[in-house]
Protein backbone atom coordinates (compact mmCIF):
# COMPACT_ATOMS: atom_id res chain seq x y z
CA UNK A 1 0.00 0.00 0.00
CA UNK A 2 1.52 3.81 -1.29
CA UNK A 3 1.13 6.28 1.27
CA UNK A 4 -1.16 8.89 0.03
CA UNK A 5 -0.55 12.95 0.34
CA UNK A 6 -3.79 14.93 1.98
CA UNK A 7 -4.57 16.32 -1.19
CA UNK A 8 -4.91 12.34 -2.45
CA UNK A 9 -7.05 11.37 0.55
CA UNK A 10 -9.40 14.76 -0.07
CA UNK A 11 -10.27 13.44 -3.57
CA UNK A 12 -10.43 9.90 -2.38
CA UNK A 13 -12.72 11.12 -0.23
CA UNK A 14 -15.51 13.22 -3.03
CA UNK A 15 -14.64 10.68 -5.35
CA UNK A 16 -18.33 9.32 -7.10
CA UNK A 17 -16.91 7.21 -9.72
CA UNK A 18 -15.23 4.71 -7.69
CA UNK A 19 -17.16 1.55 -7.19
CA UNK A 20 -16.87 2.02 -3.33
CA UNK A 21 -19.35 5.11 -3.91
CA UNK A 22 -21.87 2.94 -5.49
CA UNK A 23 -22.55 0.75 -2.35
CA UNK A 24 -25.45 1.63 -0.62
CA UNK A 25 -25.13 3.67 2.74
CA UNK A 26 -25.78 2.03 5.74
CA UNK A 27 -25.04 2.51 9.75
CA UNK A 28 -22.36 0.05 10.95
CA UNK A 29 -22.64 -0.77 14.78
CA UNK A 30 -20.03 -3.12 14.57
CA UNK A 31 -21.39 -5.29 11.72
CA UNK A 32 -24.50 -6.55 13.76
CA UNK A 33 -27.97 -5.60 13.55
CA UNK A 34 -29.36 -3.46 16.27
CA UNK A 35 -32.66 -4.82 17.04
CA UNK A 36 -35.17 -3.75 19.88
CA UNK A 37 -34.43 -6.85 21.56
CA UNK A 38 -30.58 -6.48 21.68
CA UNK A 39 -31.55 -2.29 23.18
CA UNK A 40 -33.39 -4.42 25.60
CA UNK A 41 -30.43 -6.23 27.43
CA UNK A 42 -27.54 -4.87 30.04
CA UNK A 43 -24.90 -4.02 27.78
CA UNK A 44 -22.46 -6.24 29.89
CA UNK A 45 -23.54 -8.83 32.72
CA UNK A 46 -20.56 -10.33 34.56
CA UNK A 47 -21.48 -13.65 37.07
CA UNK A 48 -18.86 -14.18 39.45
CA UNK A 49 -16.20 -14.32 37.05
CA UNK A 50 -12.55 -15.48 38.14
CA UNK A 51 -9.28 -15.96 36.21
CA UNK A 52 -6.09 -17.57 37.56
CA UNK A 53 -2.33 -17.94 36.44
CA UNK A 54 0.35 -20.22 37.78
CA UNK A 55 3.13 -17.77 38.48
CA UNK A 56 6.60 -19.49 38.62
CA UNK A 57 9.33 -18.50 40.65
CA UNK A 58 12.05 -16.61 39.56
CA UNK A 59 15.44 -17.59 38.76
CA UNK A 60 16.75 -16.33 41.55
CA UNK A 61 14.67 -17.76 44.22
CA UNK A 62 14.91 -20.73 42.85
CA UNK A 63 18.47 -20.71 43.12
CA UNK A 64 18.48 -20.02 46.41
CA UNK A 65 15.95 -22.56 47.24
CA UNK A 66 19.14 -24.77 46.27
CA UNK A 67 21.20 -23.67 48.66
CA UNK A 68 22.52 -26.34 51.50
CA UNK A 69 19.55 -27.37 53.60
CA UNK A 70 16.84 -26.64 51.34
CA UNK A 71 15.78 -30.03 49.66
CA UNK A 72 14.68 -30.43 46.05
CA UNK A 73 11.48 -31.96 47.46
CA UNK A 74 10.95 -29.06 49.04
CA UNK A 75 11.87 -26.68 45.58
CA UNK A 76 9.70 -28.72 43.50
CA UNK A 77 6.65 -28.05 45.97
CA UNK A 78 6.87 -24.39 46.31
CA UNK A 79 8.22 -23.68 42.29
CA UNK A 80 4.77 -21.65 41.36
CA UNK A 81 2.02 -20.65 42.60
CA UNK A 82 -1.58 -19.69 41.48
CA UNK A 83 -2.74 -16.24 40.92
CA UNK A 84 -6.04 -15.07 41.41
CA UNK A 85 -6.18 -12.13 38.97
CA UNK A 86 -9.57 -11.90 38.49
CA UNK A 87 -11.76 -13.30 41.54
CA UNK A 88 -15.22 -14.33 42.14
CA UNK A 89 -16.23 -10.50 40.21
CA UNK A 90 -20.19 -10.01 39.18
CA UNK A 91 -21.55 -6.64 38.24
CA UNK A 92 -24.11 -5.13 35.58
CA UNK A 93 -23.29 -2.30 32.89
CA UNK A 94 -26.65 -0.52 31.54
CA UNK A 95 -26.82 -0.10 27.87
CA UNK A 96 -25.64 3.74 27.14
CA UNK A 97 -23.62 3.52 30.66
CA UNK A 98 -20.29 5.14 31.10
CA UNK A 99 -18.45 2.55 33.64
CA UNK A 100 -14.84 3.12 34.79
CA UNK A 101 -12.97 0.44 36.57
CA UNK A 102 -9.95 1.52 39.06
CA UNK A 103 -7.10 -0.05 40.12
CA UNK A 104 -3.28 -0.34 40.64
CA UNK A 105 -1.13 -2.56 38.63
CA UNK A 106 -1.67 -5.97 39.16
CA UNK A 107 -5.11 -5.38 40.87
CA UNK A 108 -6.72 -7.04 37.77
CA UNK A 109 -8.61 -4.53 35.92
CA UNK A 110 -6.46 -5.37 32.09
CA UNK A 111 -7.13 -8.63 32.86
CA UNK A 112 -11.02 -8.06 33.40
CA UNK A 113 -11.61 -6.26 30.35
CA UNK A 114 -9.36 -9.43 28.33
CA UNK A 115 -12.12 -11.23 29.66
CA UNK A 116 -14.72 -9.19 28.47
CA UNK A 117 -13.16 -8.96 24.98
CA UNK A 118 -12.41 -12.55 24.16
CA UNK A 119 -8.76 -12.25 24.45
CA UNK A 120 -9.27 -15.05 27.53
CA UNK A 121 -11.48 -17.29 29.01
CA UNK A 122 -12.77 -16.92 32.60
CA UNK A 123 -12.54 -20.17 34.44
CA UNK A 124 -15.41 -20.05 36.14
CA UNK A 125 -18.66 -17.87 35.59
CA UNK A 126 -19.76 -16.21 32.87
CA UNK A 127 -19.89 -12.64 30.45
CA UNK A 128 -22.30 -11.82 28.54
CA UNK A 129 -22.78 -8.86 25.92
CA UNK A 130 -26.09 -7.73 24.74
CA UNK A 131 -27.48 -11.44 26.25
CA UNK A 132 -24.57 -12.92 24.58
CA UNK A 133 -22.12 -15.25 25.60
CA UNK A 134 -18.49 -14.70 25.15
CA UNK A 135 -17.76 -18.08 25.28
CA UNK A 136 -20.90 -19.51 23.16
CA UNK A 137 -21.26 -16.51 20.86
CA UNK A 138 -17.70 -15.64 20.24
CA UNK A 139 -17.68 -13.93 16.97
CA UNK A 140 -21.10 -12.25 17.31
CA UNK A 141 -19.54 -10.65 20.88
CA UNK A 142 -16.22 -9.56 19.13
CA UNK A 143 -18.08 -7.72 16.31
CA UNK A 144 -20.36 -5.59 19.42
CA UNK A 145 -17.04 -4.82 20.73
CA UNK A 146 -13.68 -3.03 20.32
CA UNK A 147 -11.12 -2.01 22.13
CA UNK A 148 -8.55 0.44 23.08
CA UNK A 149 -5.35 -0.50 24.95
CA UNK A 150 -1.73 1.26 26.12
CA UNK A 151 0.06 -1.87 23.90
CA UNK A 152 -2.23 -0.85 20.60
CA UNK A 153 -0.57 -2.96 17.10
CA UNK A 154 -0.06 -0.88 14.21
CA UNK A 155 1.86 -1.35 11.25
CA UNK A 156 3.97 0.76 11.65
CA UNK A 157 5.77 1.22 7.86
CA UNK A 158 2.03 2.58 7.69
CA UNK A 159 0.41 5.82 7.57
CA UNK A 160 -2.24 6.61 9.75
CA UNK A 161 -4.79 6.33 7.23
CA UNK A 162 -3.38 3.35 5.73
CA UNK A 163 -3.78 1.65 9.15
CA UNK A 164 -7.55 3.03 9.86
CA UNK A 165 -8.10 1.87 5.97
CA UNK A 166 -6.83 -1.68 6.55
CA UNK A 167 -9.08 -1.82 9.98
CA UNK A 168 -12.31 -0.30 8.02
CA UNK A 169 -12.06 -3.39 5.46
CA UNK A 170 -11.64 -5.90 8.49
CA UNK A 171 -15.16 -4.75 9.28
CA UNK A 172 -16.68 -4.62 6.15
CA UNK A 173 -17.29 -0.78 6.17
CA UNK A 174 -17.75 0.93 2.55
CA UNK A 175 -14.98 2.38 1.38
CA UNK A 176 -16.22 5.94 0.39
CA UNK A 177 -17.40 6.30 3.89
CA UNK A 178 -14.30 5.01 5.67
CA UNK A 179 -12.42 7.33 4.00
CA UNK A 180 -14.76 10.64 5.14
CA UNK A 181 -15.34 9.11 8.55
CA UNK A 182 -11.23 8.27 8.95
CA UNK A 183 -10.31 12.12 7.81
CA UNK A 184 -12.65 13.67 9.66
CA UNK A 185 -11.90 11.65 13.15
CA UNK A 186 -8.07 12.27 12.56
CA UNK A 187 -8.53 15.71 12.31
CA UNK A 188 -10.79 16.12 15.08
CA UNK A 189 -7.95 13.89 17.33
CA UNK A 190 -5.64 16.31 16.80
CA UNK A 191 -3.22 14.86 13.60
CA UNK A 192 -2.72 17.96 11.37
CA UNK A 193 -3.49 16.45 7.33
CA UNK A 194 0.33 16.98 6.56
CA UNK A 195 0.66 13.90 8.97
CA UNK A 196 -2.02 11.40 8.40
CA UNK A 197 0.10 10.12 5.59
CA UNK A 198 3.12 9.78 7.15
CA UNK A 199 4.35 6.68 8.50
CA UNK A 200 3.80 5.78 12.23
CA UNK A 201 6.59 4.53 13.01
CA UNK A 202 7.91 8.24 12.87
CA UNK A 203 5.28 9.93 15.19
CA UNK A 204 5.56 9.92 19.22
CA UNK A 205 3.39 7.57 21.40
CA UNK A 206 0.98 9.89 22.04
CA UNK A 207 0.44 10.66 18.48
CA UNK A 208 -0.03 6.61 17.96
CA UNK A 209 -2.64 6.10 21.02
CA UNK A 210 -4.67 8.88 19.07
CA UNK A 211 -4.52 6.98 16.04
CA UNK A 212 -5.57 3.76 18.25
CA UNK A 213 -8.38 5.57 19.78
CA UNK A 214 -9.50 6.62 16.03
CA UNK A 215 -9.64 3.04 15.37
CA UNK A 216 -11.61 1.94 17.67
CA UNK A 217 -14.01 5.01 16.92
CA UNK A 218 -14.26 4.14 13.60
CA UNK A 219 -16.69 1.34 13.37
CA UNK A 220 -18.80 3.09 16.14
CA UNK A 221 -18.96 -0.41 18.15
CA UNK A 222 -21.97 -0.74 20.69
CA UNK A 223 -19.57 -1.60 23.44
CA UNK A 224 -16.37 0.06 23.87
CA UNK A 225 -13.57 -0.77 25.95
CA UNK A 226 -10.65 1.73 26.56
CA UNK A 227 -7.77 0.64 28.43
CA UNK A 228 -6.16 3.63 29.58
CA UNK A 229 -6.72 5.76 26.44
CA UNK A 230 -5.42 8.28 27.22
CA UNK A 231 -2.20 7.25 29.05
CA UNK A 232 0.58 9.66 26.90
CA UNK A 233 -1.22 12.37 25.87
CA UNK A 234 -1.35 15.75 26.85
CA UNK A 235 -4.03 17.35 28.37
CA UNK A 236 -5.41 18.93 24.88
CA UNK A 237 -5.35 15.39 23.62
CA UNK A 238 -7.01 14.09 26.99
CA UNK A 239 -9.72 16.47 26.79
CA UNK A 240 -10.21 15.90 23.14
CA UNK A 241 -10.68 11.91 23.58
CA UNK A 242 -13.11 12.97 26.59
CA UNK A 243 -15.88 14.48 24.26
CA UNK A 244 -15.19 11.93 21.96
CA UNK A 245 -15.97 9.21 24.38
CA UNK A 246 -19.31 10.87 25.69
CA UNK A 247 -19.97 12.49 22.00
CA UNK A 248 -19.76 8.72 21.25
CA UNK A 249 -22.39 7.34 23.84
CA UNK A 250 -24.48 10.02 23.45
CA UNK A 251 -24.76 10.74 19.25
CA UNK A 252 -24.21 6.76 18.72
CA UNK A 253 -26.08 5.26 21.41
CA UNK A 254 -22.46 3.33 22.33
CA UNK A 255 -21.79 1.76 26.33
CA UNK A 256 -18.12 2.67 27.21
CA UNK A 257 -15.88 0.42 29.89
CA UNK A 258 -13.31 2.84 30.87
CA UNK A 259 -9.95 1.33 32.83
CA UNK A 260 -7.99 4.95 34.31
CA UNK A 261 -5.12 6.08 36.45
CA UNK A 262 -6.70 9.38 35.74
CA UNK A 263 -8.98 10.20 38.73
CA UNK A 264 -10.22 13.48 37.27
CA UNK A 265 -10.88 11.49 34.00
CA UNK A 266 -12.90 8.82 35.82
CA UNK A 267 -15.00 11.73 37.55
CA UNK A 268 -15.45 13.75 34.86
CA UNK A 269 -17.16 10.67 32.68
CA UNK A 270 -17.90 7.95 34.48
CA UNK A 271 -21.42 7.52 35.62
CA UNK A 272 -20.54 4.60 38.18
CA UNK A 273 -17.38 3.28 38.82
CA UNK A 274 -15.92 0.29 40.57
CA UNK A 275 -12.89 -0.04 42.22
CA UNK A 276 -10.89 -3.50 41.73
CA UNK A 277 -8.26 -4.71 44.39
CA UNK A 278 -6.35 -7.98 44.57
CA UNK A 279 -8.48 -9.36 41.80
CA UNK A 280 -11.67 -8.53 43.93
CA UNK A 281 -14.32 -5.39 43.33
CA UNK A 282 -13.98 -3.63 47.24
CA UNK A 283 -16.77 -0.43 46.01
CA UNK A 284 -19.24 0.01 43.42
CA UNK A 285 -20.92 3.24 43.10
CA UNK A 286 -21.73 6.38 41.42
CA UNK A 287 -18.11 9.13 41.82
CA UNK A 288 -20.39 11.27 43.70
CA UNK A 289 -21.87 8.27 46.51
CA UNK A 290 -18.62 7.24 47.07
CA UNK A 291 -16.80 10.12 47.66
CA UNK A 292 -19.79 11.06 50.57
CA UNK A 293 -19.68 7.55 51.81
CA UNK A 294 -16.13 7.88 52.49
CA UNK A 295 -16.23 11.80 53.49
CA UNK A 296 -18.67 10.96 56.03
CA UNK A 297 -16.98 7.60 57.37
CA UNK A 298 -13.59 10.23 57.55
CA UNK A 299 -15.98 12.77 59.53
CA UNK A 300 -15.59 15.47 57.29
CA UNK A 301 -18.08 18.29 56.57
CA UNK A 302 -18.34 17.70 53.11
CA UNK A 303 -17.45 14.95 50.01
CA UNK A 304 -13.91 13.14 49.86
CA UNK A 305 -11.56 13.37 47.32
CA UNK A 306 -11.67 10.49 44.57
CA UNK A 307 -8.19 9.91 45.20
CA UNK A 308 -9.14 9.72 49.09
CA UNK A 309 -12.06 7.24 48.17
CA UNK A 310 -9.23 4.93 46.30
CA UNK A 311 -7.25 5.15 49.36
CA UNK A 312 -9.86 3.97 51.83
CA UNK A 313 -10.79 1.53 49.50
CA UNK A 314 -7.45 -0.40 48.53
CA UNK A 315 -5.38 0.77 52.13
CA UNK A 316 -3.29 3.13 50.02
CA UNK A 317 -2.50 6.39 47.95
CA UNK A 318 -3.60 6.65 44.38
CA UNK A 319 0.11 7.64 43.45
CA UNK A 320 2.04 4.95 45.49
CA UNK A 321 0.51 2.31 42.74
CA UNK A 322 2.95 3.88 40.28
CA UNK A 323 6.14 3.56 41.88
CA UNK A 324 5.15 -0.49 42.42
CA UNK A 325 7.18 -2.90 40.26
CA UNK A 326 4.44 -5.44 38.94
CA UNK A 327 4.64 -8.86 40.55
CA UNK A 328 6.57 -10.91 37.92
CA UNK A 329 4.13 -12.89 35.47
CA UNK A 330 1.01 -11.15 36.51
CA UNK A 331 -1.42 -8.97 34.42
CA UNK A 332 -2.52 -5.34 35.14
């Protein structure tokens, strides 16, 4: 694929006698049909979900485990052990819901929303999308869905628009109106038209979650899951992904899952959130409920912080979380 200039993409764009033009408009939601029965279910119903790992030791410990005095009986019994990232979790998204999930690293929360997109299966419970089963209903799930994640794949010899191209054909969307929808959400994310055709692999990290984000936009799925979106960008960027995200639920009828380390992002858009620690959900309320549940239980006058309700929650400081190393072979 030859990267095209903006002045290529603009007549791409108005072009009527390609045979892309001639296909007949329709609205893509993700390449399934929205019936009134589907706008009748929770957009996502989790029953007590859990997901382990077997985390081996390190090098090393087990090196030292060899040391005079410690057996190989003994070594061979304590090499791993099992992980509960995800643990015993149930809770109900409404359709059209904004729902952010906090946590530190290695609480569980990346591993939660792999769950939710098919990237792994829970080992016990169940997820369901729209009344569908992630398990049973694999495909029909991952076409509802799509996702946004800190460790996006690009190709990165690509443009921009050579990338958001690629993804529109994935999904089956027309080609006249990926191209308007692709220039016009690139724009709007901030990439000036001298650089949607330049190759990614030149741009900073921030400019590549943008183009991530843009992605996911794209086919205007019914449920979106961002993973830390907006980890990398500025606060411009930050408060341009924002409107997108509730321009998105509220112009496209679309339910967003929202994973932050942003606490004034999470208050800002999230209409409940819940807060995940050691693999376990420890609150589950609107921003506003928690922070007076936790301003009263602290005796103050008025509402706590959001970074005060994390603390209470989880026994420590939104910023310590950070600093942490992640526990070797475990997921966010």
């Amino acid at each position: 694929m030859v990267s095209q200039s903006p002045a290529q993409i603009d007549a791409l764009k108005i072009d009527p006698t390609g045979s892309d033009a001639q296909q007949t408009p329709v609205q893509w939601r993700g390449m399934v049909e929205i019936t009134p029965q589907l706008l009748q279910e929770d957009a996502l119903v989790v029953a007590h979900v859990s997901k382990r790992f077997s985390k081996q030791r390190s090098v090393i410990s087990r090196l030292r485990s060899l040391r005079p005095g410690q057996g190989h009986g003994k070594h061979r019994k304590s090499a791993g052990r099992i992980v509960r990232a995800v643990d015993d979790v149930t809770l109900t998204v409404k359709r059209r819901e904004i729902f952010g999930i906090l946590g530190s690293n290695g609480s569980g929360k990346s591993t939660f929303i792999r769950l939710i997109s098919t990237l792994l299966v829970p080992d016990d419970g169940a997820v369901r999308i729209f009344g569908y089963d992630v398990q049973k209903d694999e495909r029909t799930v991952q076409r509802l869905i799509n996702r946004v994640s800190v460790d996006a794949a690009f190709f990165k010899k690509l443009s921009p628009y050579e990338n958001l191209i690629y993804a529109a054909r994935l999904y089956g969307m027309p080609g006249a109106q990926a191209r308007q929808e692709i220039y016009m959400l690139l724009l709007r994310l901030g990439i000036k038209s001298d650089r949607i055709s330049q190759s990614l692999e030149h741009m900073s990290r921030g400019m590549q979650q943008k183009v991530a984000i843009a992605r996911a936009f794209l086919t205007a799925p019914v449920l979106l899951l961002l993973d830390e979106p907006t980890t990398g960008l500025d606060p411009r960027s930050k408060e341009d992904v924002q409107v997108f995200v509730r321009e998105l639920r509220d112009t496209h009828d679309a339910t967003i899952l929202l994973t932050t380390h942003d606490m004034d992002e999470a208050d800002a858009l999230c209409d409940r959130i819940a807060i995940i620690d050691g693999g376990r959900i420890v609150a589950l309320d609107t921003p506003d409920a928690l922070k007076r549940e936790v301003g009263a239980l602290e005796g103050k006058d008025g509402p706590a912080s959001l970074h005060a309700v994390f603390m209470h929650f989880t026994g420590r400081n939104w910023e310590e979380f950070e600093e942490e190393e992640e526990d070797e072979g475990s997921d966010d």
